[in-house]
Protein backbone atom coordinates (compact mmCIF):
# COMPACT_ATOMS: atom_id res chain seq x y z
CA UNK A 1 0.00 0.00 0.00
CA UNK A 2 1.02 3.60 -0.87
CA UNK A 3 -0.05 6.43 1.09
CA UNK A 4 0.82 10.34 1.28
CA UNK A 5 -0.26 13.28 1.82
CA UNK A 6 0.25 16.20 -0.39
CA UNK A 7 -0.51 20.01 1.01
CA UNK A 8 -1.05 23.03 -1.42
CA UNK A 9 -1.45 26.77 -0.67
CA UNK A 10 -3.34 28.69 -2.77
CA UNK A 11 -4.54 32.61 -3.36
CA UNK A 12 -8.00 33.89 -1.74
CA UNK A 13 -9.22 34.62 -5.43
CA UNK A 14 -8.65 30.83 -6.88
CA UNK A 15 -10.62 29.06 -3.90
CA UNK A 16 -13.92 28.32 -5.99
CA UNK A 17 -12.00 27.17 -9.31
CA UNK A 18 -9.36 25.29 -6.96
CA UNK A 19 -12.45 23.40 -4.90
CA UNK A 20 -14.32 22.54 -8.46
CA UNK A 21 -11.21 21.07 -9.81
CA UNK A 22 -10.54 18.68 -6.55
CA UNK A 23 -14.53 17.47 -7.28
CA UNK A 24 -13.74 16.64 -10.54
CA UNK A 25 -10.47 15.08 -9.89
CA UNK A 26 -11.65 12.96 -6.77
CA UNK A 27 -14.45 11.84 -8.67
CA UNK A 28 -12.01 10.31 -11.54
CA UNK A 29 -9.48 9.26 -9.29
CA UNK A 30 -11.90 7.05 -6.88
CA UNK A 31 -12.98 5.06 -9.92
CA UNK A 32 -9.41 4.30 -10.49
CA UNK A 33 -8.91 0.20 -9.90
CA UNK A 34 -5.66 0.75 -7.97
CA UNK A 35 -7.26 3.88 -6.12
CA UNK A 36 -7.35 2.49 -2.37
CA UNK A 37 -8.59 6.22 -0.45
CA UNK A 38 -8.66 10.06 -2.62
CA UNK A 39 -9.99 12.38 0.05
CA UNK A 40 -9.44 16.19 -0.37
CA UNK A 41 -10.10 18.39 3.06
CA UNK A 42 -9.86 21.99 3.24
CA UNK A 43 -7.77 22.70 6.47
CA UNK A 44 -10.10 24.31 8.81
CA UNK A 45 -8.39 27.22 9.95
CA UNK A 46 -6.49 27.85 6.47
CA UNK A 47 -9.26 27.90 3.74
CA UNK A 48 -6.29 28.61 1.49
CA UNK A 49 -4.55 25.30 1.78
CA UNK A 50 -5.86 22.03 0.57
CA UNK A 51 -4.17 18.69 2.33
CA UNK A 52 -5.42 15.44 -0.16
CA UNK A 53 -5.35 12.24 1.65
CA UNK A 54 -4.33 9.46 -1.34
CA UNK A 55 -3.57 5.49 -1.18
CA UNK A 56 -2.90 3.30 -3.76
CA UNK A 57 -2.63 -0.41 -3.65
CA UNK A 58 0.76 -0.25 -5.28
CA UNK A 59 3.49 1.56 -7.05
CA UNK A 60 2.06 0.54 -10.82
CA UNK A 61 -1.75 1.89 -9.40
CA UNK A 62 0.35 5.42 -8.48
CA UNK A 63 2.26 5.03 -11.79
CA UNK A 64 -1.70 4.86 -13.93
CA UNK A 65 -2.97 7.62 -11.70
CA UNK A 66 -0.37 10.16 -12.73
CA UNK A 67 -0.69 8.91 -16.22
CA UNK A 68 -4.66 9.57 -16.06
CA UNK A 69 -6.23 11.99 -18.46
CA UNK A 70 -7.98 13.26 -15.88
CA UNK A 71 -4.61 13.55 -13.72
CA UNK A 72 -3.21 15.22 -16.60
CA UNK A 73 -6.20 17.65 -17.23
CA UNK A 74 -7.15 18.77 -13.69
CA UNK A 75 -3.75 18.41 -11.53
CA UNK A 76 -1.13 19.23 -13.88
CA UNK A 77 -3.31 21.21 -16.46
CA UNK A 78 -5.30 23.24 -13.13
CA UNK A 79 -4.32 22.77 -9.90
CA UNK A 80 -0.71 23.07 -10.47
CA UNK A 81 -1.26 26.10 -12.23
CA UNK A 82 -2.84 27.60 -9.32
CA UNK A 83 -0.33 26.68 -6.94
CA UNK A 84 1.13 28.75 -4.57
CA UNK A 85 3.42 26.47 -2.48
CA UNK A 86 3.51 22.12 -2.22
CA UNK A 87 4.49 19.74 -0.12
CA UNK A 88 4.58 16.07 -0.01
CA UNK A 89 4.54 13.59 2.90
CA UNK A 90 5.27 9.90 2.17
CA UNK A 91 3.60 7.78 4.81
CA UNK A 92 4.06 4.66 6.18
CA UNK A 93 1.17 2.63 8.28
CA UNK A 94 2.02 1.07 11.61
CA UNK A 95 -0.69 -1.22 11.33
């Protein structure tokens, strides 16, 4: 199992686009075979940052989701765009 967490900041002004983008790209990425957990949050007391919440049951499932059209189209193609700052936490379960 692969898990992470990736955290994105983003201007005031891109909020609405930013949030319709995540919908579309959560919906896609759920339907994925290999897609284990896609769960976009807003952090509560930061509307500007977005924390997503992604497992995959293996390296070749994370390999097809970044190869996704819809990967391509709404990450890369939008929410990259938007950007203002990312991060990336690999985890590792205990249990």
């Amino acid at each position: 199992m692969i898990s992470f967490v990736v955290r994105f900041k983003f201007a005031p002004g891109d909020r609405a686009e930013v949030a319709e983008m995540l919908a579309l790209l959560a919906t896609e990425s759920r339907r994925e075979p290999g897609c284990v957990t896609y769960v976009p949050h807003q952090v509560q007391d930061d509307p500007d940052t977005v924390l997503i919440y992604e497992q995959y049951r293996d390296a070749q499932a994370l390999a097809a989701h970044r190869d996704s059209e819809h990967f391509k189209k709404y990450a890369i193609g939008g929410i990259f765009q938007k950007m203002r700052e990312r991060s990336l936490e690999n985890l590792v379960a205990l249990v």
